[in-house]
C-alpha atoms as a PDB file:
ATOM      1  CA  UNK A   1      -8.279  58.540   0.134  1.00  0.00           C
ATOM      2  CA  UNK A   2      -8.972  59.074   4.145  1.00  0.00           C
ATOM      3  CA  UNK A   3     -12.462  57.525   3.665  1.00  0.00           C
ATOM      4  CA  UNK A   4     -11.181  54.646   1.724  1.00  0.00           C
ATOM      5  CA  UNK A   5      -8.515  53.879   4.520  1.00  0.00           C
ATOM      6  CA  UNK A   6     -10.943  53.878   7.162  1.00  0.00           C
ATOM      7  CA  UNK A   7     -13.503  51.935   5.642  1.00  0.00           C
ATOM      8  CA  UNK A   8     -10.740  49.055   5.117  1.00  0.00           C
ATOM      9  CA  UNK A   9      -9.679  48.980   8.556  1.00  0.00           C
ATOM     10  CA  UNK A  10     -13.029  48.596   9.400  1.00  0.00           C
ATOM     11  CA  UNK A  11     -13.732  45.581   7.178  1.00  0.00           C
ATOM     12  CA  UNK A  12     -10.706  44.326   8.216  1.00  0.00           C
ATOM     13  CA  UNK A  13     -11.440  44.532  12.019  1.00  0.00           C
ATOM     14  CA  UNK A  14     -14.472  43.131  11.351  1.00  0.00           C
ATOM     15  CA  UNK A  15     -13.189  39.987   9.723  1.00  0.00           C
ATOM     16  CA  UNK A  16     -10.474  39.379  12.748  1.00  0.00           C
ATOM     17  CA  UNK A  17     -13.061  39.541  15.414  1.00  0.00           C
ATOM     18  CA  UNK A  18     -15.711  36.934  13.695  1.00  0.00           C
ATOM     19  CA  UNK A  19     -12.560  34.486  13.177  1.00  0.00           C
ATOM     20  CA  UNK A  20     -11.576  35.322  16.469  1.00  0.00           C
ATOM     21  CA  UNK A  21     -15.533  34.131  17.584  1.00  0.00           C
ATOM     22  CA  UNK A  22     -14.947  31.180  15.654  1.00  0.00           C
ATOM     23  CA  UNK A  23     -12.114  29.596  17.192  1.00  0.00           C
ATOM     24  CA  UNK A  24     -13.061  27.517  20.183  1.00  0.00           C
ATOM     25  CA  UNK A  25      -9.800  26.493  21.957  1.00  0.00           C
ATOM     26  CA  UNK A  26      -9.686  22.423  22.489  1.00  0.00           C
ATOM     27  CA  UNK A  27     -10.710  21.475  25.695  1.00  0.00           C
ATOM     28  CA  UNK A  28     -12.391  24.365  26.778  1.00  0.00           C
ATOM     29  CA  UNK A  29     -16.316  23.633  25.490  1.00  0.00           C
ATOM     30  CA  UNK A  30     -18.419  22.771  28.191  1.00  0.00           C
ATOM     31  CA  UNK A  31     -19.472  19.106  27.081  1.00  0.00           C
ATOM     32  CA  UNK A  32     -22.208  18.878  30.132  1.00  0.00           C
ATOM     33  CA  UNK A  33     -24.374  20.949  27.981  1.00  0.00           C
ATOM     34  CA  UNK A  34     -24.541  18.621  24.738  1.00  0.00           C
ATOM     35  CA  UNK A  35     -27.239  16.618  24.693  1.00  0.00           C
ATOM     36  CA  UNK A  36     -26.944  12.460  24.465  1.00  0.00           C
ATOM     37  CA  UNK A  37     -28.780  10.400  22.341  1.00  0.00           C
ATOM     38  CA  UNK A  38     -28.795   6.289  22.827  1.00  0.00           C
ATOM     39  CA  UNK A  39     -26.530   4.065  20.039  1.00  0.00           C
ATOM     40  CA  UNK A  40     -26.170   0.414  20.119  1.00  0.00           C
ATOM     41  CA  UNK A  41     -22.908  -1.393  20.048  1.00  0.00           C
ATOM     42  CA  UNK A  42     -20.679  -4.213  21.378  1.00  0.00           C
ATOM     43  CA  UNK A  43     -17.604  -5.038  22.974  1.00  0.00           C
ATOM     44  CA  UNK A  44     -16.290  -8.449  22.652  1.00  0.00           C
ATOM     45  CA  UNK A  45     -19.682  -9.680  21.406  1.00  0.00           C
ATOM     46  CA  UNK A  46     -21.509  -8.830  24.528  1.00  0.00           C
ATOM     47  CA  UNK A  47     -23.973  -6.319  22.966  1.00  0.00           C
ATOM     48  CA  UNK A  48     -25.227  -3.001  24.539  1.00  0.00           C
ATOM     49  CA  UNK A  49     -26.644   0.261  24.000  1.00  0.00           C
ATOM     50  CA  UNK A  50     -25.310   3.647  25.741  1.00  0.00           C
ATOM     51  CA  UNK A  51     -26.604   7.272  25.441  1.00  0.00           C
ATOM     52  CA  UNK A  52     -23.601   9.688  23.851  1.00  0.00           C
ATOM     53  CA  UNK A  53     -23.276  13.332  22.332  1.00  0.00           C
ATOM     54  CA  UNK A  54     -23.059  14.293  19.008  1.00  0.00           C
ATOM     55  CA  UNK A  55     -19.047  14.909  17.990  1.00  0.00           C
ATOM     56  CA  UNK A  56     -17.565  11.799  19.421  1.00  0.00           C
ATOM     57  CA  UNK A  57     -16.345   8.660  16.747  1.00  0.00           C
ATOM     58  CA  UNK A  58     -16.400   5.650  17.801  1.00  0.00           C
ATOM     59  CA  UNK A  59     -12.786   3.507  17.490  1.00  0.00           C
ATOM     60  CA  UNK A  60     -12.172   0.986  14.625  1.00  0.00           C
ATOM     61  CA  UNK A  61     -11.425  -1.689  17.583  1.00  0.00           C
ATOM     62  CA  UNK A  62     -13.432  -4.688  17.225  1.00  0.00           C
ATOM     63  CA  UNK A  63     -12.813  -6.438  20.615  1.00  0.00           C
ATOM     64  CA  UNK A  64     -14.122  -2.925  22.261  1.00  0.00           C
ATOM     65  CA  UNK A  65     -16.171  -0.174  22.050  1.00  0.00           C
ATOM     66  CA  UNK A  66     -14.399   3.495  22.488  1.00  0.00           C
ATOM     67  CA  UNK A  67     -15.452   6.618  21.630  1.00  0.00           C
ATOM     68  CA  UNK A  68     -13.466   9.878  21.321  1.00  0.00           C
ATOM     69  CA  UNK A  69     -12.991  13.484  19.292  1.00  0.00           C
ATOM     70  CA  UNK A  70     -11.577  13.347  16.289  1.00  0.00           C
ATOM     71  CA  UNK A  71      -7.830  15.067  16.095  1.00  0.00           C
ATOM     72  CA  UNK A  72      -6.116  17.092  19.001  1.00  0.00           C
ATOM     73  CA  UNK A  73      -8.775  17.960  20.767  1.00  0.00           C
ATOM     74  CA  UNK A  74      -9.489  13.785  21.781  1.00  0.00           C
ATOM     75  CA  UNK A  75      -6.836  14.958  24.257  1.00  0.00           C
ATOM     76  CA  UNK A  76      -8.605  17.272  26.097  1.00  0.00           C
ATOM     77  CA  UNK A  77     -12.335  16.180  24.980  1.00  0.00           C
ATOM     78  CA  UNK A  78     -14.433  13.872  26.892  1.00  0.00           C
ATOM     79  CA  UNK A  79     -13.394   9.691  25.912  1.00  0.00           C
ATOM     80  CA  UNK A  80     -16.172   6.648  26.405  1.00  0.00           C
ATOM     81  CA  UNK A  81     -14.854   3.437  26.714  1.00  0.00           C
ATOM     82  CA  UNK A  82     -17.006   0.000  27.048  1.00  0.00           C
ATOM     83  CA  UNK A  83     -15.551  -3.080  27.330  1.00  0.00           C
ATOM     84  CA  UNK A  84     -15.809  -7.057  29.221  1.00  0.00           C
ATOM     85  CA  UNK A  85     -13.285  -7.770  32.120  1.00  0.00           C
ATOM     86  CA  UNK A  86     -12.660 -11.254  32.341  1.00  0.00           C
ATOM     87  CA  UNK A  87     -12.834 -11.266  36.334  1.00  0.00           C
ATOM     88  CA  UNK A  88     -15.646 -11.295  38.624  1.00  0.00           C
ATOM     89  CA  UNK A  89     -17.789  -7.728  39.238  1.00  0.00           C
ATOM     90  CA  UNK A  90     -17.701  -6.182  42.111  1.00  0.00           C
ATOM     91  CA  UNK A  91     -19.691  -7.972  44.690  1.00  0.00           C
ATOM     92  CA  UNK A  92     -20.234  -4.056  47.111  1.00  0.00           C
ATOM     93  CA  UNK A  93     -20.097  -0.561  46.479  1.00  0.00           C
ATOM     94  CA  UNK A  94     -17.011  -0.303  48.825  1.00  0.00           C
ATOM     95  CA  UNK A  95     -15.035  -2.994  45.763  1.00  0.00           C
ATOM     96  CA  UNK A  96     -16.442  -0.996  42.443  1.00  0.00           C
ATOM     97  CA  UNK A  97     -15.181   2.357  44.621  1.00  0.00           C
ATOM     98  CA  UNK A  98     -11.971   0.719  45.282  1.00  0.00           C
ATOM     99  CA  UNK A  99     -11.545  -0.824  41.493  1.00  0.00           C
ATOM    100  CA  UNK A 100     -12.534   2.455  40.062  1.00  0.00           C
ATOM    101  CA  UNK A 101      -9.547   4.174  41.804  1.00  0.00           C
ATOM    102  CA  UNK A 102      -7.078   1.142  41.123  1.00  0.00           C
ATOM    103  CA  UNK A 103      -4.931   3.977  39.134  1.00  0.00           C
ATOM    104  CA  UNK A 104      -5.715   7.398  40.689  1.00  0.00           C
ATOM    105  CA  UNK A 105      -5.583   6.251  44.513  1.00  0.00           C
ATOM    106  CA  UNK A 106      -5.623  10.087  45.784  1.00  0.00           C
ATOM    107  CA  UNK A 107      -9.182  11.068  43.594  1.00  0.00           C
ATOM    108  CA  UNK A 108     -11.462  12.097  45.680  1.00  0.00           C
ATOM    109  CA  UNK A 109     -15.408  10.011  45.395  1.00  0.00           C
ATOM    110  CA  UNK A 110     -18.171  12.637  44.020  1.00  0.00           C
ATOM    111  CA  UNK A 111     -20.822  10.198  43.651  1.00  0.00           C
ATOM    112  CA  UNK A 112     -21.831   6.895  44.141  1.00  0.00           C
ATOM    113  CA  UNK A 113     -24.527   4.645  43.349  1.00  0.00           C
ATOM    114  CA  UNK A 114     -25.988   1.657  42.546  1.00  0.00           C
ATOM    115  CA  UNK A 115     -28.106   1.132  39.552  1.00  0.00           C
ATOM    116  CA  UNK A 116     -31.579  -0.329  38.544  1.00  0.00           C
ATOM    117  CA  UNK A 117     -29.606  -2.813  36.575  1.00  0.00           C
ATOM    118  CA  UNK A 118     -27.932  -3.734  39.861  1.00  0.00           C
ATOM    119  CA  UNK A 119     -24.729  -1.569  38.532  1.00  0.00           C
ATOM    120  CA  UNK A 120     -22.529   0.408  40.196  1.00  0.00           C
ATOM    121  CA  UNK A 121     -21.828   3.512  39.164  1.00  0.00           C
ATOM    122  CA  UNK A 122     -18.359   5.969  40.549  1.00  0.00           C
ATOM    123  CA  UNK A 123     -17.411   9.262  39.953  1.00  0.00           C
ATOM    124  CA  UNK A 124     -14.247  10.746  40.715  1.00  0.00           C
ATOM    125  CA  UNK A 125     -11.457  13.102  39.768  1.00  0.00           C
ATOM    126  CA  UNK A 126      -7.929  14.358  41.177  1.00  0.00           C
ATOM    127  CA  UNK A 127      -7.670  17.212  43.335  1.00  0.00           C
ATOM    128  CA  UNK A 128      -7.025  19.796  40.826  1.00  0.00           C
ATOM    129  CA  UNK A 129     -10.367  18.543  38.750  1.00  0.00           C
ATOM    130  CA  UNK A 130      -7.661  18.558  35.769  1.00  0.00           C
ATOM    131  CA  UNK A 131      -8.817  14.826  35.581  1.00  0.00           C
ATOM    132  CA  UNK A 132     -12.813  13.489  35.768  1.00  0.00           C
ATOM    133  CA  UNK A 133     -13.911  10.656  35.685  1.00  0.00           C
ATOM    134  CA  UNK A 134     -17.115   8.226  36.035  1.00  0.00           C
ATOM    135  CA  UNK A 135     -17.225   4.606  35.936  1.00  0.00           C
ATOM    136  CA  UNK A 136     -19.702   1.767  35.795  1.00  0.00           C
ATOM    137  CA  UNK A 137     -19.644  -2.026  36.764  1.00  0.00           C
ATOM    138  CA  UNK A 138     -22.335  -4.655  35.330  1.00  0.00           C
ATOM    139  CA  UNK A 139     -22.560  -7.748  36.085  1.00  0.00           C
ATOM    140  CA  UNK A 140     -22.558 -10.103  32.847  1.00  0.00           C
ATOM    141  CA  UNK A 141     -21.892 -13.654  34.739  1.00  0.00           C
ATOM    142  CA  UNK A 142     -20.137 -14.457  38.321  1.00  0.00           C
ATOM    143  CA  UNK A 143     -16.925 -14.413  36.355  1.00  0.00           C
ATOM    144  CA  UNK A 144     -17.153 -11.604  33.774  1.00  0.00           C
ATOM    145  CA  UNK A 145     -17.473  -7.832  33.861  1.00  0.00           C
ATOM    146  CA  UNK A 146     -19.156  -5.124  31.465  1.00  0.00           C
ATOM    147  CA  UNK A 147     -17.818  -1.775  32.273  1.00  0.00           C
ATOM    148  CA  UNK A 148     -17.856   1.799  31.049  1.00  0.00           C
ATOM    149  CA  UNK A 149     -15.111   4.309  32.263  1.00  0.00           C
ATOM    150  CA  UNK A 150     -15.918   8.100  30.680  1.00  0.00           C
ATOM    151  CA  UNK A 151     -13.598  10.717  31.229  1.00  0.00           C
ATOM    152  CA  UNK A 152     -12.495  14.616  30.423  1.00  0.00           C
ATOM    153  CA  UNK A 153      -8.613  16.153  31.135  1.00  0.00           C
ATOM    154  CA  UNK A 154      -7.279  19.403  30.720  1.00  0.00           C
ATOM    155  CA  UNK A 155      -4.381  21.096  32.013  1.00  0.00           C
ATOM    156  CA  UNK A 156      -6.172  23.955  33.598  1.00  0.00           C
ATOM    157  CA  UNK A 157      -9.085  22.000  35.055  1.00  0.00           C
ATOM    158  CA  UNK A 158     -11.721  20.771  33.048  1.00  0.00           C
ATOM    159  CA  UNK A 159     -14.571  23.738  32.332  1.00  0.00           C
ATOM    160  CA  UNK A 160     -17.630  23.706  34.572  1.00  0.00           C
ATOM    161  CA  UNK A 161     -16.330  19.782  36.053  1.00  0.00           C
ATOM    162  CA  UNK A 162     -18.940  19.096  38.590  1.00  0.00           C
ATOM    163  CA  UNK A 163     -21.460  19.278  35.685  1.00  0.00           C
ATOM    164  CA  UNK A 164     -19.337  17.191  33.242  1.00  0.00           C
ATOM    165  CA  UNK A 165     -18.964  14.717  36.347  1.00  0.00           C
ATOM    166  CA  UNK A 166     -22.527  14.309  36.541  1.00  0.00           C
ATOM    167  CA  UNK A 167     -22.695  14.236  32.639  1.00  0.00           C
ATOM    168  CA  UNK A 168     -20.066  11.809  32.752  1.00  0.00           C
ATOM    169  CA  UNK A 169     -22.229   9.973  34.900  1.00  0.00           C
ATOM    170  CA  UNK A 170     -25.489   9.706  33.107  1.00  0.00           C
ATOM    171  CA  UNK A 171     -23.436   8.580  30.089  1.00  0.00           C
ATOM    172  CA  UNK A 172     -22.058   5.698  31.934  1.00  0.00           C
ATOM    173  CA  UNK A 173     -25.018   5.348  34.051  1.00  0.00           C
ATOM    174  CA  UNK A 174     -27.173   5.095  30.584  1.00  0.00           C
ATOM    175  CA  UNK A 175     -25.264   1.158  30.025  1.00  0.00           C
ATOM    176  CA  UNK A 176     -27.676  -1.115  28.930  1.00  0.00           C
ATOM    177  CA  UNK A 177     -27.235  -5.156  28.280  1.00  0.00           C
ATOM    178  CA  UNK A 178     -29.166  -5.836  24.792  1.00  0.00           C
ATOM    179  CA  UNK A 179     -31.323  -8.596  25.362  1.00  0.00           C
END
């Protein structure tokens, strides 16, 4: 009977610490190591492609394009948004910087740069790095605006958040007009 009773404790043990492997708390996967691959879509039929990872959905809205986790853990999981501003794109680097940080005046500017498809890309995030965030303006006409904003929170500070900022960044930075 002694045998028997150990041998269960040790198949139960065993079972606890595999679910226990399983479990990945939301918001605590480091997204800068999944790899992107490019998808086509539009946003207010201006049509584009953009390089994304594997797990994200993309919205049902049909006047943008957004992407996010399924469930709970969209609120802690990296989002992708693409959509048209009706107003003019920024003109310098110093007016994309200052648009990007319309809402989060205190972030502080990781990178900066302006792209081969005369884009400008921003990344950013709050002083905690609880919030990241990259951002990318392209030109469409004097008067009109295709951006991507792509962006992780968590309470705690997002894992490894220099790399998602850069990871961040190549997603945005990946925006492409369809000819």
């Amino acid at each position: 009977m002694a045998m028997l009773s150990v041998l269960l404790v040790a198949v139960s043990c065993g079972k606890g610490s595999d679910k226990a492997k399983a479990k990945v708390k939301p918001g605590s996967e480091d997204w800068a190591k999944r790899s992107l691959s490019r998808v086509e879509a539009t946003a207010k039929k201006v049509g584009f492609s953009i390089e994304l990872p594997a797990g994200l959905e993309k919205s049902k809205d049909d006047t943008s394009a957004s992407w996010t986790v399924p469930g709970n853990a969209r609120f802690v999981s990296p989002k992708v948004h693409v959509n048209v501003s009706e107003m003019p794109p920024p003109a310098t680097m110093a007016d994309a910087v200052r648009r990007s940080l319309l809402m989060s005046k205190k972030d502080t500017v990781k990178a900066k740069r302006t792209l081969a498809n005369g884009g400008f890309l921003v990344i950013h995030h709050n002083a905690k790095k609880t919030k990241v965030h990259a951002r990318v303006h392209l030109r469409l006409s004097p008067k009109r605006t295709l951006y991507c904003g792509a962006s992780q929170s968590r309470g705690g500070g997002v894992p490894n958040a220099d790399a998602v900022m850069d990871w961040l960044g190549k997603i945005c930075g990946s925006l492409q007009l369809k000819p």
